[in-house]
C-alpha atoms as a PDB file:
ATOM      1  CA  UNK A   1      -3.151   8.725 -19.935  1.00  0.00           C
ATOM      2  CA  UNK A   2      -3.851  11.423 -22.008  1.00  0.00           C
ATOM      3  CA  UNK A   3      -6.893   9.512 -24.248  1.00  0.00           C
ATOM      4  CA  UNK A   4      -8.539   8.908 -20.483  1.00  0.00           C
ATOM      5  CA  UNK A   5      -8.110  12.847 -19.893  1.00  0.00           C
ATOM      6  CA  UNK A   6      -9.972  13.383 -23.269  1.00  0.00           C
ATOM      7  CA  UNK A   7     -12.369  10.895 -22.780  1.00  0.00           C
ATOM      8  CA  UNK A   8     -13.163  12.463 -18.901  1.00  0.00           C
ATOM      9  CA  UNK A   9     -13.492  15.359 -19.950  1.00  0.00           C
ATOM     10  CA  UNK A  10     -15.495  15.364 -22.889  1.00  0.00           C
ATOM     11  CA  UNK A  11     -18.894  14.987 -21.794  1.00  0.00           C
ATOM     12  CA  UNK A  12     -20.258  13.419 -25.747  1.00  0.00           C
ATOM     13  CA  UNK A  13     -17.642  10.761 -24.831  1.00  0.00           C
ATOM     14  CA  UNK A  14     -19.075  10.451 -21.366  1.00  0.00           C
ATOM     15  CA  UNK A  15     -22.512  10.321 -22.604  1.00  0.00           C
ATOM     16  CA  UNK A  16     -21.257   7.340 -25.085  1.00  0.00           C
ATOM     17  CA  UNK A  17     -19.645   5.176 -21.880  1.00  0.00           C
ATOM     18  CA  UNK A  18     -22.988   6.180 -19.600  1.00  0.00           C
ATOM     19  CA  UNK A  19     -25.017   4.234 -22.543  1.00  0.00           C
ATOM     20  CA  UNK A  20     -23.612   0.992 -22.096  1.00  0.00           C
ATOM     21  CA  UNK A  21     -23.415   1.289 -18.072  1.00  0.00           C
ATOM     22  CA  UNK A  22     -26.214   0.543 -16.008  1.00  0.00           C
ATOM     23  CA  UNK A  23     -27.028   3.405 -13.441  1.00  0.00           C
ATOM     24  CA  UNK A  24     -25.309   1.445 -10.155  1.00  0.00           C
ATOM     25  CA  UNK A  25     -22.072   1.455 -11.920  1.00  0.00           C
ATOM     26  CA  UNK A  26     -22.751   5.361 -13.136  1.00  0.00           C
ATOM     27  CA  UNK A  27     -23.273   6.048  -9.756  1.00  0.00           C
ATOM     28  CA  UNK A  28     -19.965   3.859  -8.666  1.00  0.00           C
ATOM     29  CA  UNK A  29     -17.996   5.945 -10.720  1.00  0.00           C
ATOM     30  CA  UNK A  30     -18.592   9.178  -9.613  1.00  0.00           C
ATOM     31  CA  UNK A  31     -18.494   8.633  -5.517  1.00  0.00           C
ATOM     32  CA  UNK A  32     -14.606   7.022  -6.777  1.00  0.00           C
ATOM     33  CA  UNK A  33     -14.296  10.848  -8.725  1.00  0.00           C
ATOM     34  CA  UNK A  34     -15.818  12.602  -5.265  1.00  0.00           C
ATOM     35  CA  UNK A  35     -13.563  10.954  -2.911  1.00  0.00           C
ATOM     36  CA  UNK A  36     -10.407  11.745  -5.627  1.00  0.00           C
ATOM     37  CA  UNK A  37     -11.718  15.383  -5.704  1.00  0.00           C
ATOM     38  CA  UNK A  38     -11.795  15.568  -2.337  1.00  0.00           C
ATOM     39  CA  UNK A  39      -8.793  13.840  -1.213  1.00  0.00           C
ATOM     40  CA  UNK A  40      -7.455  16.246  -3.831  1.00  0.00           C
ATOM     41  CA  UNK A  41      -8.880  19.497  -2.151  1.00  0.00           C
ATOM     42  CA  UNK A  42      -7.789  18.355   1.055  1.00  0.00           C
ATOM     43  CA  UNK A  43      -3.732  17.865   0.286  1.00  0.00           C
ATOM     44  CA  UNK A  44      -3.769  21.005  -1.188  1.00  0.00           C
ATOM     45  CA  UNK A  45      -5.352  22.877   1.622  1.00  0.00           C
ATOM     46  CA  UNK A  46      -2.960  20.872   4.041  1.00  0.00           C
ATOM     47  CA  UNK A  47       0.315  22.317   1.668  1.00  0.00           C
ATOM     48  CA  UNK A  48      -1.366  25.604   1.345  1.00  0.00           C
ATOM     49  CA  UNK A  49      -1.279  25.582   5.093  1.00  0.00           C
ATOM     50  CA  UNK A  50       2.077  24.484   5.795  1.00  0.00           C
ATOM     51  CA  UNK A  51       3.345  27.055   3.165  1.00  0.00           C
ATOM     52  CA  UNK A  52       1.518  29.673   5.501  1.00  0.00           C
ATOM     53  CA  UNK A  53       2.747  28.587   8.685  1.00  0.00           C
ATOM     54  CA  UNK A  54       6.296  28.675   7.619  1.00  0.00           C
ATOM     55  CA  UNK A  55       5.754  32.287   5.963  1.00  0.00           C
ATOM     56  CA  UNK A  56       4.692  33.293   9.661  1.00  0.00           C
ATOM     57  CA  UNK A  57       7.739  31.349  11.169  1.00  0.00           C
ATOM     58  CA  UNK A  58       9.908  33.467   8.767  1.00  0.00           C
ATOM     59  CA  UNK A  59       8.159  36.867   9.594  1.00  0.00           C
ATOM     60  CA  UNK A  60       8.608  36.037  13.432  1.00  0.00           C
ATOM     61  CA  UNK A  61      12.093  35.485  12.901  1.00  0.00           C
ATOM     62  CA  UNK A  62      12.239  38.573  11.206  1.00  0.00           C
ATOM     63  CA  UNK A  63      10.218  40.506  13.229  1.00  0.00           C
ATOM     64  CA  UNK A  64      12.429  39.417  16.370  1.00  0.00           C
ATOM     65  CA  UNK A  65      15.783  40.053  15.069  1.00  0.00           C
ATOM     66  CA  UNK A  66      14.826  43.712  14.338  1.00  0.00           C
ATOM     67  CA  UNK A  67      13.131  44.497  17.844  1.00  0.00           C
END
């Protein structure tokens, strides 16, 4: 896992892979990488959200014990 890290995100080894692909595959590869990135973004915007909502839920509870 880790060499696929280094090779992703070196871009001289990218440049070395993109040689030997032709431009359909090129372009294969990165809507897979959008749709990760995205998928990615969106998971952590739902768990950012949750987090929230149950940081309100506490304050409520807070707030209505001490009126």
């Amino acid at each position: 896992m880790t060499d696929v890290l280094k090779v992703l995100t070196n871009i001289r080894s990218l440049r070395v892979i993109a040689r030997d692909l032709a431009l359909e595959q090129l372009e294969s590869i990165l809507e897979k990488i959008q749709l990760v990135v995205a998928e990615k973004k969106e998971e952590l915007l739902k768990a950012q959200q949750e987090e929230n909502d149950r940081q309100e839920r506490k304050i409520g509870r807070a707030f209505s014990r001490n009126a």
